[in-house]
N, C-alpha and C. Protein backbone atom coordinates (compact mmCIF):
# COMPACT_ATOMS: atom_id res chain seq x y z
N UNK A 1 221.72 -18.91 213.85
CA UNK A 1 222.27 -18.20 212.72
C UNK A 1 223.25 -17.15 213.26
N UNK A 2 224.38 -17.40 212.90
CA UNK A 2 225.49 -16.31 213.37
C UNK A 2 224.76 -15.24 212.50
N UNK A 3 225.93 -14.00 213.21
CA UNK A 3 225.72 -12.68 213.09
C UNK A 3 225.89 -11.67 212.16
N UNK A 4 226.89 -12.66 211.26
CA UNK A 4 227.71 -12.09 209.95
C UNK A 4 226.77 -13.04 209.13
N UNK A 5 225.94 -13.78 209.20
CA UNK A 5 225.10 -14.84 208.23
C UNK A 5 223.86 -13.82 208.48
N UNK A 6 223.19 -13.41 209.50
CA UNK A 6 222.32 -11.95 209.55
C UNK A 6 222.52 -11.35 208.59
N UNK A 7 223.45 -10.44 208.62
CA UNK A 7 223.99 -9.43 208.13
C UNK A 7 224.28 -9.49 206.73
N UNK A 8 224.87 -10.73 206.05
CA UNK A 8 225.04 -11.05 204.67
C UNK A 8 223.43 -11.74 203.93
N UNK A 9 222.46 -11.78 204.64
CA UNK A 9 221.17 -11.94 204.16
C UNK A 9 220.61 -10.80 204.31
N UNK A 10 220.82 -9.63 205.05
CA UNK A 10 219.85 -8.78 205.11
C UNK A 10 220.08 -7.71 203.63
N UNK A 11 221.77 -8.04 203.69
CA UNK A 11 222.17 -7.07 202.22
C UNK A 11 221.65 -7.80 201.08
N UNK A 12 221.65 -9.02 201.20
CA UNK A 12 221.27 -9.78 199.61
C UNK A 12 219.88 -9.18 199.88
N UNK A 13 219.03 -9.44 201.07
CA UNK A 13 217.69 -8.54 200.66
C UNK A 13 217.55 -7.31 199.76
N UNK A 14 218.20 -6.33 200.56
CA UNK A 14 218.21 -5.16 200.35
C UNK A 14 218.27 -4.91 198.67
N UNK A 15 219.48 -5.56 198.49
CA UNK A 15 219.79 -6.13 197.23
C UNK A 15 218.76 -5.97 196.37
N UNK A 16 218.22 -7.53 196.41
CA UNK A 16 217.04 -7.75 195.49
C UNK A 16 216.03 -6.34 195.53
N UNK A 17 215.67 -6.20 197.12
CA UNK A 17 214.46 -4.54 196.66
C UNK A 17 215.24 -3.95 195.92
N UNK A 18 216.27 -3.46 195.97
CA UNK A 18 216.67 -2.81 194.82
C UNK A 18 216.39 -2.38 193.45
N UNK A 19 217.14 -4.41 193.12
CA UNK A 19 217.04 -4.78 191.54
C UNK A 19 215.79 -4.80 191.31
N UNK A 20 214.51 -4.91 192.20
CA UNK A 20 213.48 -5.06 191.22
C UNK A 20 212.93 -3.82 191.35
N UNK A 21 213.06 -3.28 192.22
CA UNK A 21 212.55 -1.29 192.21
C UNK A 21 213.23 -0.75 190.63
N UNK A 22 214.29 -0.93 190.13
CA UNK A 22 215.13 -0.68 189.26
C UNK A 22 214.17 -1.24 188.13
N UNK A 23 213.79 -2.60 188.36
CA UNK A 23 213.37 -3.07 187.01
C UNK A 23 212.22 -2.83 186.44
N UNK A 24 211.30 -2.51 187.61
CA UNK A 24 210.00 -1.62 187.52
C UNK A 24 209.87 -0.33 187.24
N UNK A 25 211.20 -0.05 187.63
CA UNK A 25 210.98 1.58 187.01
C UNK A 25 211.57 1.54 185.47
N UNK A 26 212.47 0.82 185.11
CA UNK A 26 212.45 1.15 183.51
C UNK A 26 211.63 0.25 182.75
N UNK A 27 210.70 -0.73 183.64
CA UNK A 27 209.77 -1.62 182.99
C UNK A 27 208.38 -0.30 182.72
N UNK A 28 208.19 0.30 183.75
CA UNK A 28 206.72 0.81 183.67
C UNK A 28 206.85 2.50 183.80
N UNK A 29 208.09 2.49 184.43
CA UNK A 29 208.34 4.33 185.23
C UNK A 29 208.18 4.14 186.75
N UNK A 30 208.55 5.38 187.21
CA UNK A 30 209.08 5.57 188.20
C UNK A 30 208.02 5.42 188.94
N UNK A 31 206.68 6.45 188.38
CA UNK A 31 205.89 6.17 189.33
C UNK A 31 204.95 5.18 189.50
N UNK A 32 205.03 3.88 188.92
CA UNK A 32 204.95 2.50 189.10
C UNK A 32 205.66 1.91 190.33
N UNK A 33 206.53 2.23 190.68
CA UNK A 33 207.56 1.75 191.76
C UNK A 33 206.57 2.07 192.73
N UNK A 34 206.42 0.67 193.64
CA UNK A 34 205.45 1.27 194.61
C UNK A 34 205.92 0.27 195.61
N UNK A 35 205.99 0.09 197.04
CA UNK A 35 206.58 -0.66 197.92
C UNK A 35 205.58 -2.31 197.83
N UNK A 36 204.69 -1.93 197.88
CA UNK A 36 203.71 -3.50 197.08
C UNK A 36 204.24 -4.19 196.26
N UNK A 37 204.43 -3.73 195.64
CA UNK A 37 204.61 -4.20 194.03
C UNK A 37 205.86 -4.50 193.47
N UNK A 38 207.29 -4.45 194.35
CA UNK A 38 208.74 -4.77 194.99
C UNK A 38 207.88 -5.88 195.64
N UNK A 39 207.51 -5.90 196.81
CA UNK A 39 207.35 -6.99 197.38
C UNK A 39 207.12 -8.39 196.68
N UNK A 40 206.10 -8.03 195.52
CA UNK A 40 204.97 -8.65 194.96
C UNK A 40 206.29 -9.54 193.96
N UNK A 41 206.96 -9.15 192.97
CA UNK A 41 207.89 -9.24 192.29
C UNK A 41 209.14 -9.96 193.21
N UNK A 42 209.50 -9.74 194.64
CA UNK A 42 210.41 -10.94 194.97
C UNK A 42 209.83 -11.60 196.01
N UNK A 43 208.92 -11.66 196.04
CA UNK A 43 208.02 -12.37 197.01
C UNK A 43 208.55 -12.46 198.75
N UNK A 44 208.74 -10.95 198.88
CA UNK A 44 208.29 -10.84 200.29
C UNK A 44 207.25 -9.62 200.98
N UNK A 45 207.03 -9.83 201.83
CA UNK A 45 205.83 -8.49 202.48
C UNK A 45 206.34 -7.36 202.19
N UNK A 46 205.41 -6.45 202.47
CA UNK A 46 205.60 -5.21 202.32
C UNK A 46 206.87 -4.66 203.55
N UNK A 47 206.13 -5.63 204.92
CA UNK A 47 207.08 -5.41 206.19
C UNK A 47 208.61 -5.44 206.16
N UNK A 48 208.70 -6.64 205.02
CA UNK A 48 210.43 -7.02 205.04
C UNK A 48 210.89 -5.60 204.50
N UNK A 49 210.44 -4.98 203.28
CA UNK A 49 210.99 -3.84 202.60
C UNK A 49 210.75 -2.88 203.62
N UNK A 50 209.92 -2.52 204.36
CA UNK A 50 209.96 -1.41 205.09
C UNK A 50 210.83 -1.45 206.52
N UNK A 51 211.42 -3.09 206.49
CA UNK A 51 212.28 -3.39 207.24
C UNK A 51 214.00 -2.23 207.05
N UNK A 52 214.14 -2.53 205.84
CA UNK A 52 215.08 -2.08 205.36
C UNK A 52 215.07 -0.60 204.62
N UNK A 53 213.91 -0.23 204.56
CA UNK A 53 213.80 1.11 203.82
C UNK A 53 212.67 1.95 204.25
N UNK A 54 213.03 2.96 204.79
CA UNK A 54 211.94 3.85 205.16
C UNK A 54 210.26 3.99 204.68
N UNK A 55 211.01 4.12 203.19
CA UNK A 55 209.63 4.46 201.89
C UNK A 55 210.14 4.27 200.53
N UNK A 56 209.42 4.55 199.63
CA UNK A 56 209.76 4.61 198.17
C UNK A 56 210.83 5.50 197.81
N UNK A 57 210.83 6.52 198.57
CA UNK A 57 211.45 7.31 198.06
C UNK A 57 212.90 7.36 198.43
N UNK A 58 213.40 6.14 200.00
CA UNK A 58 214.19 6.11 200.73
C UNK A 58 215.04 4.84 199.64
N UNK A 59 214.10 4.18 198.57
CA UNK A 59 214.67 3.48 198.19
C UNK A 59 215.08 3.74 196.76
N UNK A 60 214.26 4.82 195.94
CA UNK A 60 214.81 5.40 194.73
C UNK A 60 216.30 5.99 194.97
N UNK A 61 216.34 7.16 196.17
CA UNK A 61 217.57 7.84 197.04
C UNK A 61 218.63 6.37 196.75
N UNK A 62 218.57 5.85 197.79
CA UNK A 62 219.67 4.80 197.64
C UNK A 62 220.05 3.92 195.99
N UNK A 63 218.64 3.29 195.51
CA UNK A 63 218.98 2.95 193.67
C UNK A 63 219.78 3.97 193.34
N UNK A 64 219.85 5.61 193.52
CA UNK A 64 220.35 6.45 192.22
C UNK A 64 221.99 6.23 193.18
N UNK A 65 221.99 6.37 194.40
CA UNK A 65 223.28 6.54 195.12
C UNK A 65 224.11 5.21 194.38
N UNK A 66 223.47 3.93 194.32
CA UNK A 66 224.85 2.83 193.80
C UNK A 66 224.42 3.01 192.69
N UNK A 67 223.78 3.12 191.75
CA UNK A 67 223.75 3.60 189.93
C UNK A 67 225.04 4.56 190.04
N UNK A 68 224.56 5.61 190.76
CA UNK A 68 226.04 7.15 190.21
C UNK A 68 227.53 6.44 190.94
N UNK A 69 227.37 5.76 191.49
CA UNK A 69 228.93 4.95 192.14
C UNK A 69 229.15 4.29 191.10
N UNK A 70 228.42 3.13 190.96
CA UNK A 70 228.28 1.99 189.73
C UNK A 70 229.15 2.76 188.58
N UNK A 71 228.46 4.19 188.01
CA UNK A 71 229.10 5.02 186.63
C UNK A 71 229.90 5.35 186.89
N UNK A 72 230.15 5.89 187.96
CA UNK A 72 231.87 6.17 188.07
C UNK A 72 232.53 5.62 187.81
N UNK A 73 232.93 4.44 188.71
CA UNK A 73 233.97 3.11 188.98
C UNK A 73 233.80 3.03 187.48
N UNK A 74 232.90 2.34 186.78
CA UNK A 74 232.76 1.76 185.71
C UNK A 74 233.90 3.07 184.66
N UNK A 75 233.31 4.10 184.98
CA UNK A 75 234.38 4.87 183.53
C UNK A 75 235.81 5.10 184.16
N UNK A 76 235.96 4.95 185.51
CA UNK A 76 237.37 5.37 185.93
C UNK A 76 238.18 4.48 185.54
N UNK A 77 237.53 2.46 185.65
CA UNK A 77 238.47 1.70 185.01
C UNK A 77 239.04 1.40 183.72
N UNK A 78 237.86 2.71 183.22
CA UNK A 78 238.33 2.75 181.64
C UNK A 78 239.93 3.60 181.11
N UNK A 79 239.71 4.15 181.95
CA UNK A 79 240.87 5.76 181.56
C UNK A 79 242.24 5.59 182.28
N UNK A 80 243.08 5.59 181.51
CA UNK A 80 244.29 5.48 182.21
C UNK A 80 245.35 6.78 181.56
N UNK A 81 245.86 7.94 182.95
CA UNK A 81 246.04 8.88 182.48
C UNK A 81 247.28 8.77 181.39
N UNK A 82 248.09 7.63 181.94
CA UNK A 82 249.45 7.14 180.59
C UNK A 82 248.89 7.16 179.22
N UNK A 83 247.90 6.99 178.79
CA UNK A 83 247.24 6.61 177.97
C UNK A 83 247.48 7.77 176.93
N UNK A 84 247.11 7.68 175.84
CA UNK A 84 246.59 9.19 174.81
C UNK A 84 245.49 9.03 174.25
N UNK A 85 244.82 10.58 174.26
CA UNK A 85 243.19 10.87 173.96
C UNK A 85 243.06 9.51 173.29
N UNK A 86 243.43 8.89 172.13
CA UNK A 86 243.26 7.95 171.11
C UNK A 86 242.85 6.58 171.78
N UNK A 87 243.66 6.77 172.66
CA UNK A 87 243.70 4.80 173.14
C UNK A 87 242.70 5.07 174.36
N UNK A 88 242.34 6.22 175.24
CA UNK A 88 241.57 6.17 176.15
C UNK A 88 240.21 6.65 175.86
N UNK A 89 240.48 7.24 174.71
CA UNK A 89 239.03 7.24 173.78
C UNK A 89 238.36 5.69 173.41
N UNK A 90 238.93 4.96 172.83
CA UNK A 90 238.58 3.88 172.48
C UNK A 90 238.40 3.15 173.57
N UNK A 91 238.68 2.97 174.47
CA UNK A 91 239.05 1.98 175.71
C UNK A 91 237.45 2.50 176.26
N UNK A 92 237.03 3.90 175.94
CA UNK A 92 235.86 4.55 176.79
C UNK A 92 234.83 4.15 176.06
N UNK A 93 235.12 4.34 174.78
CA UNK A 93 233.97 3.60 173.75
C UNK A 93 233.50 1.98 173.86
N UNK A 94 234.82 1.28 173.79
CA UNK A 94 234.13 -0.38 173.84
C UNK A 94 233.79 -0.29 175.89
N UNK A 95 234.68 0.41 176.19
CA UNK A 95 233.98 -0.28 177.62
C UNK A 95 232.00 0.31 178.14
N UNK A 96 231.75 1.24 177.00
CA UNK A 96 230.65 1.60 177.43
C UNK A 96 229.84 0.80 176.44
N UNK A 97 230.10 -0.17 175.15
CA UNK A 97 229.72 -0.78 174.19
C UNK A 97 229.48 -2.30 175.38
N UNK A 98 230.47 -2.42 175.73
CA UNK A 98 230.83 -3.73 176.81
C UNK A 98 229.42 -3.33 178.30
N UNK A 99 229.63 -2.51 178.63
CA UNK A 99 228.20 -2.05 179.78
C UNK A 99 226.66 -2.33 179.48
N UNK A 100 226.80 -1.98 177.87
CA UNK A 100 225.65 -2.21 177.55
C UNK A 100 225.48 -3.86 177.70
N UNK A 101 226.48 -4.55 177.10
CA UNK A 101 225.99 -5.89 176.95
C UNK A 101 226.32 -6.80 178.55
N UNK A 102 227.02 -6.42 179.24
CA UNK A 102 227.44 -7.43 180.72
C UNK A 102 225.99 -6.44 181.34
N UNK A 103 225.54 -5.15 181.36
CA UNK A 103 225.30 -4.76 182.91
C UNK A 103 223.92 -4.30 181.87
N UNK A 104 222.99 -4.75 181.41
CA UNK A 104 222.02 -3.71 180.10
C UNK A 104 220.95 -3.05 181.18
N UNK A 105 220.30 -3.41 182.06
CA UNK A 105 219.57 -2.52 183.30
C UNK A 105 220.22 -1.15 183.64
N UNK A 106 221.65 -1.86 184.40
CA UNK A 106 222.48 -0.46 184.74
C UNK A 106 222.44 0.48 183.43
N UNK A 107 223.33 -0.22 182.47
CA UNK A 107 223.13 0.79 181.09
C UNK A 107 222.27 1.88 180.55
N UNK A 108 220.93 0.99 180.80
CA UNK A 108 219.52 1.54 180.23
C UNK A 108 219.38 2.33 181.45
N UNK A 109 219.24 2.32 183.34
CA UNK A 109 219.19 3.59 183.92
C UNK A 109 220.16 4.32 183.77
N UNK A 110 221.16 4.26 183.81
CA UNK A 110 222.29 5.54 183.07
C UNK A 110 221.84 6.46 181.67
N UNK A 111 221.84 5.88 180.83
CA UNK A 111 221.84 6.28 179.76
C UNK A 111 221.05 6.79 178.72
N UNK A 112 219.54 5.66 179.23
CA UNK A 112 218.10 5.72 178.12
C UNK A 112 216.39 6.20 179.02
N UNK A 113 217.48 6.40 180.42
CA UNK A 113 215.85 6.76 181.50
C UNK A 113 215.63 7.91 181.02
N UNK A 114 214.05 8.01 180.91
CA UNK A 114 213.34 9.42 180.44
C UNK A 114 213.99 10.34 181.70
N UNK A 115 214.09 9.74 182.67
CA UNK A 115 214.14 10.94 183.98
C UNK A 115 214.88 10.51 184.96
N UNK A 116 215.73 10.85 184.02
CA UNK A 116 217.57 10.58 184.83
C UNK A 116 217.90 11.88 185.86
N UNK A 117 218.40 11.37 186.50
CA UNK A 117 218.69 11.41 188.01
C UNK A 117 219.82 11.44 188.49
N UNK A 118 220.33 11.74 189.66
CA UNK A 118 221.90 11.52 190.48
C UNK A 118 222.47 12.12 189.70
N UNK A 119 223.75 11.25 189.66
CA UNK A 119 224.92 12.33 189.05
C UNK A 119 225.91 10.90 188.11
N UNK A 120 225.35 10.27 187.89
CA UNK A 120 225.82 9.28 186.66
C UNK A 120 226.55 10.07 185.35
N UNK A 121 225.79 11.11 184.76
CA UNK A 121 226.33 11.51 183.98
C UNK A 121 227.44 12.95 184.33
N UNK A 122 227.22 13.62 185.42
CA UNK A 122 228.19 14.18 186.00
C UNK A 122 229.95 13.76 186.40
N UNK A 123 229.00 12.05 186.55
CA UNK A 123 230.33 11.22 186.72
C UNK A 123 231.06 11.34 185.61
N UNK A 124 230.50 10.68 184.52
CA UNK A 124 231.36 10.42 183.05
C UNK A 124 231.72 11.82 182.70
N UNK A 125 231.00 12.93 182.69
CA UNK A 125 231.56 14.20 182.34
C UNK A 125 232.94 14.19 183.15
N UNK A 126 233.04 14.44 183.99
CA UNK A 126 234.07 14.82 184.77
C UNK A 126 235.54 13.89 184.48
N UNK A 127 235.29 12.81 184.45
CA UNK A 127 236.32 11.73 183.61
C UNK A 127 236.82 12.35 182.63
N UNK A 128 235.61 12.32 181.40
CA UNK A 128 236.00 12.92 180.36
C UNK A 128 237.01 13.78 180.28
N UNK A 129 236.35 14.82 180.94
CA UNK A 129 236.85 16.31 181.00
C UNK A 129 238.24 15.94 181.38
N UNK A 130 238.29 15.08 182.21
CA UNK A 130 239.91 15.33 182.81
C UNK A 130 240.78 14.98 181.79
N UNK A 131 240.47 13.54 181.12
CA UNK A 131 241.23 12.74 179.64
C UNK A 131 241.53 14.36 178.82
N UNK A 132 240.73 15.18 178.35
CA UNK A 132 240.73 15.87 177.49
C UNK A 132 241.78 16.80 178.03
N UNK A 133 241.50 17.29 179.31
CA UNK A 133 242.40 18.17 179.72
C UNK A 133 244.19 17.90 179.95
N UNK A 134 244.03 16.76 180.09
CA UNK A 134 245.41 16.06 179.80
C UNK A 134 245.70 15.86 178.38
N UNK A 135 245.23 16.00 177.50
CA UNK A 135 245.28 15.79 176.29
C UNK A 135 245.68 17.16 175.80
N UNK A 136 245.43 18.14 175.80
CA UNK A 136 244.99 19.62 175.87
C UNK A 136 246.78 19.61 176.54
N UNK A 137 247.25 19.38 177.73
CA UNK A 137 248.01 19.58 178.01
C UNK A 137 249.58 19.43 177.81
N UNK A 138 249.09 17.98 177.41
CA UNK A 138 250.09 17.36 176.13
C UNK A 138 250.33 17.89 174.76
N UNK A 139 249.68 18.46 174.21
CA UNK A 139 249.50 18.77 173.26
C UNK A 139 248.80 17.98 171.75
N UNK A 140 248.82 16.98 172.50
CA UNK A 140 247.56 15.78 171.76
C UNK A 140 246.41 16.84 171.24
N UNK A 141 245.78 17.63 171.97
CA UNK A 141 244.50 18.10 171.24
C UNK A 141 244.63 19.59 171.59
N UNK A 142 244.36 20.18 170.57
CA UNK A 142 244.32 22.10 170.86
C UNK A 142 242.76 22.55 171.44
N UNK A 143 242.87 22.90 172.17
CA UNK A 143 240.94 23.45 172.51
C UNK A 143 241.00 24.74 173.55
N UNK A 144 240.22 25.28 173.62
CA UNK A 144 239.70 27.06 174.37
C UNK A 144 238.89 25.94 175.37
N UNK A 145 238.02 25.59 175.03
CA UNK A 145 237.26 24.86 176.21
C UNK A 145 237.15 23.60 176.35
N UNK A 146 237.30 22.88 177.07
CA UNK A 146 237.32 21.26 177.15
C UNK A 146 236.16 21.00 178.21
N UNK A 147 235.35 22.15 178.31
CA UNK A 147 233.60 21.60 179.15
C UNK A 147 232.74 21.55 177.52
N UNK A 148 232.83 22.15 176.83
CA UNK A 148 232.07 21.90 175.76
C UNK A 148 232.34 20.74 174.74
N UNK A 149 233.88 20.87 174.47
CA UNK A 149 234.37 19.20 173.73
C UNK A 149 233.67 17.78 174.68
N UNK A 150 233.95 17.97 176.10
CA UNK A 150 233.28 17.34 177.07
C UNK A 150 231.90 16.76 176.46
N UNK A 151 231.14 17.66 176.62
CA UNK A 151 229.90 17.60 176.18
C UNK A 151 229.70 16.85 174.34
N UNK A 152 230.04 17.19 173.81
CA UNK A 152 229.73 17.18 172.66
C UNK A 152 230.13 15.59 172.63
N UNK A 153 231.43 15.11 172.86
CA UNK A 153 232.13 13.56 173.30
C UNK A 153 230.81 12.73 173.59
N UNK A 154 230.96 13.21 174.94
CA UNK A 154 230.08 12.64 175.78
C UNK A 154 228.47 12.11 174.86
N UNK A 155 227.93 13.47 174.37
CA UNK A 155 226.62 12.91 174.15
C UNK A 155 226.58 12.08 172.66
N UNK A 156 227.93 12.24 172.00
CA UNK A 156 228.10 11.11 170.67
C UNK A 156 228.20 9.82 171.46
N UNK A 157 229.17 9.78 172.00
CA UNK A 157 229.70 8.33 172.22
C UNK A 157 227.94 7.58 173.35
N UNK A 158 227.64 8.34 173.79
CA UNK A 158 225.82 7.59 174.07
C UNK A 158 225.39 7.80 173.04
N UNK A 159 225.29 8.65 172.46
CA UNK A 159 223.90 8.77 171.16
C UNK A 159 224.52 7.36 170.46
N UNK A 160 225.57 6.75 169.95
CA UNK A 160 226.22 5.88 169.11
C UNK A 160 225.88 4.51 170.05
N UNK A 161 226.09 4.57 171.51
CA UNK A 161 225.19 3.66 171.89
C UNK A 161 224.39 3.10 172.10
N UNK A 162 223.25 4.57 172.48
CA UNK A 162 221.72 4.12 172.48
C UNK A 162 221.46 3.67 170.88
N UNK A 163 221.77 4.04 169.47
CA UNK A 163 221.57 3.50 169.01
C UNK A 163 221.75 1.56 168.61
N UNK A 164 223.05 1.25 169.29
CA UNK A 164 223.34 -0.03 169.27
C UNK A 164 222.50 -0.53 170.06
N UNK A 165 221.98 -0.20 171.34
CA UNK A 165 221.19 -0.81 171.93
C UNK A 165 219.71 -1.01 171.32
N UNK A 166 219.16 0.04 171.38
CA UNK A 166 217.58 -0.09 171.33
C UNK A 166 217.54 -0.90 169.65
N UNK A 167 218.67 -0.60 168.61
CA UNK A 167 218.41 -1.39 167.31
C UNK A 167 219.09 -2.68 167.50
N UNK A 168 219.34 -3.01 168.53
CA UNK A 168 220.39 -3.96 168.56
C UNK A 168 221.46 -4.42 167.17
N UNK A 169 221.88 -3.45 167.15
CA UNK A 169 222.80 -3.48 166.12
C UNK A 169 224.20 -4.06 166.44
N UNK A 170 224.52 -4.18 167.34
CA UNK A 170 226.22 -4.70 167.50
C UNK A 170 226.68 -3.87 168.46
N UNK A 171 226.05 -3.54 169.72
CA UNK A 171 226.46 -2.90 170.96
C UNK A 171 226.92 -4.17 171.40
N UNK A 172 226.73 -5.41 171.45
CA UNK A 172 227.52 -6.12 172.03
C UNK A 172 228.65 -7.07 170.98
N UNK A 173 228.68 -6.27 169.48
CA UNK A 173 229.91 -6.92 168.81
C UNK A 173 230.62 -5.66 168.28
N UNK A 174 231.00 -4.92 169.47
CA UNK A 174 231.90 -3.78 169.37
C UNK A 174 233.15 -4.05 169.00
N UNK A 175 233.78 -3.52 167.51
CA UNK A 175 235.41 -4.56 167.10
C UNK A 175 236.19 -3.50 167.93
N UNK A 176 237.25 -3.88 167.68
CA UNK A 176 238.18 -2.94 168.01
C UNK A 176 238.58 -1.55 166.70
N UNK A 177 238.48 -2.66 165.66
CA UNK A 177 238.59 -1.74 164.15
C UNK A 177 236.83 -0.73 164.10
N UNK A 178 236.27 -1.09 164.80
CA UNK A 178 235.22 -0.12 164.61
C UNK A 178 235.39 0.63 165.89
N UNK A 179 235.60 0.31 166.53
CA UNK A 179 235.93 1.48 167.62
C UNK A 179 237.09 2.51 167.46
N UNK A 180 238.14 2.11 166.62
CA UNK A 180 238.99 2.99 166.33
C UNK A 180 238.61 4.02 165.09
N UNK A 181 237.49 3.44 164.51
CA UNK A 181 236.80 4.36 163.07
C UNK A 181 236.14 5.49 164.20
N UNK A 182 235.27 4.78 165.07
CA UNK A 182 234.37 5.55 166.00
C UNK A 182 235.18 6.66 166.10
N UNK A 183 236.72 6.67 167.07
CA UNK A 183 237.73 7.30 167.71
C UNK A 183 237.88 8.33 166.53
N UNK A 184 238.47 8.03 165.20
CA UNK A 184 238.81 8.74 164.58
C UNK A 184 237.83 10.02 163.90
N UNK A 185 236.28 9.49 163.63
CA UNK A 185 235.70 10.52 163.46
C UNK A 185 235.63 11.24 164.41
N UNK A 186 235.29 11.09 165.82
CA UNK A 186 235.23 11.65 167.19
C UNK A 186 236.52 13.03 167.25
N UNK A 187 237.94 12.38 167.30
CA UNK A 187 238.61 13.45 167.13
C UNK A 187 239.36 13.86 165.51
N UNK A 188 238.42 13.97 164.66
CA UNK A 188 238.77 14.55 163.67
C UNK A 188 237.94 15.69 163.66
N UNK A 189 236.71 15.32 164.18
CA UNK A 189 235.79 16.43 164.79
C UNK A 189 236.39 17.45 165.70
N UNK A 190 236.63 16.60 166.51
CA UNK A 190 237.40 18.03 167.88
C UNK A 190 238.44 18.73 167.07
N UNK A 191 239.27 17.85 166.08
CA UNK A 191 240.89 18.89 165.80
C UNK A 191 240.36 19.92 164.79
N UNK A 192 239.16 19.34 164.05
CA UNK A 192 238.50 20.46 163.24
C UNK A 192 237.43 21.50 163.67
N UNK A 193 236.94 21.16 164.69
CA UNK A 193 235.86 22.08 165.61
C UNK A 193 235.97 23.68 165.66
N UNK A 194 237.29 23.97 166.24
CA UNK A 194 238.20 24.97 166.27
C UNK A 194 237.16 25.61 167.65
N UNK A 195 236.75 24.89 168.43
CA UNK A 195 236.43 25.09 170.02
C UNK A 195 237.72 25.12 170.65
């Protein structure tokens, strides 16, 4: 077995401990995650995982490290600074409508874990914040603070998701005409806020 055939099996391992550490923890909680019980679920020893990971906790550390990468990337390909609040609003809305339905694990640890972690949502704040602040700068949107519009954005456009998800209501038949209704209450709110 060449050396790069090593090496590209040891990551698909790693891999899988991962995905099923992940799936056990929003299957049961966190402290269900137990290095057994990964094993048990992709059917290898305890040895192979401790091959690759110190402990439990060496492997939650690493899950939250590619989750908060994962949220980044994911909202950065949403936002394009050419864009205006309007169209990169919407683009942020279906692509997080779209997450739920291609990636729903990732989704659900981002978004619906009792005991969220890393910096996933630090990520999307900070995006945000920037869209707005360019917006703000343009003169697209008037605001004193764009950490609080931030916020307020932010926890609609999840609250509007977690509801599509957990009711399964149409998180995965996000229109475009409803995403632009979404958009419009969103900043009819901010231009009337007077934040």
């Amino acid at each position: 077995m060449s050396r790069q055939h090593q090496q590209e099996r040891s990551e698909a391992v790693k891999q899988m401990i991962l995905e099923a550490a992940l799936e056990i923890e929003l299957e049961d909680g966190e402290d269900k995650v137990t290095v057994r019980r990964i094993g048990e679920k992709i059917g290898y020893s305890t040895g192979v995982i401790y091959y690759h990971f110190r402990d439990k906790q060496d492997i939650i550390d690493e899950l939250s490290r590619k989750i908060d990468t994962e949220a980044y990337e994911t909202v950065k390909a949403f936002i394009d600074p050419e864009k205006t609040i309007r169209e990169n609003l919407k683009c942020l809305y279906i692509g997080i409508a779209t997450l739920a339905k291609t990636k729903p694990i990732e989704y659900k640890r981002i978004f619906t874990n009792r005991r969220a972690y890393g910096r996933s949502h630090e990520a999307w704040a900070e995006l945000i914040k920037e869209v707005l602040d360019v917006a703000v700068e343009r003169g697209e949107l008037k605001a004193r603070d764009t950490t609080v519009l931030t916020n307020c954005l932010l926890g609609y456009i999840i609250g509007c998701n977690i509801l599509f998800l957990e009711h399964k209501m149409g998180g995965v038949n996000v229109t475009e005409e409803f995403a632009e209704n979404i958009v419009k209450v969103i900043l009819d709110g901010l231009y009337n806020s007077g934040l």
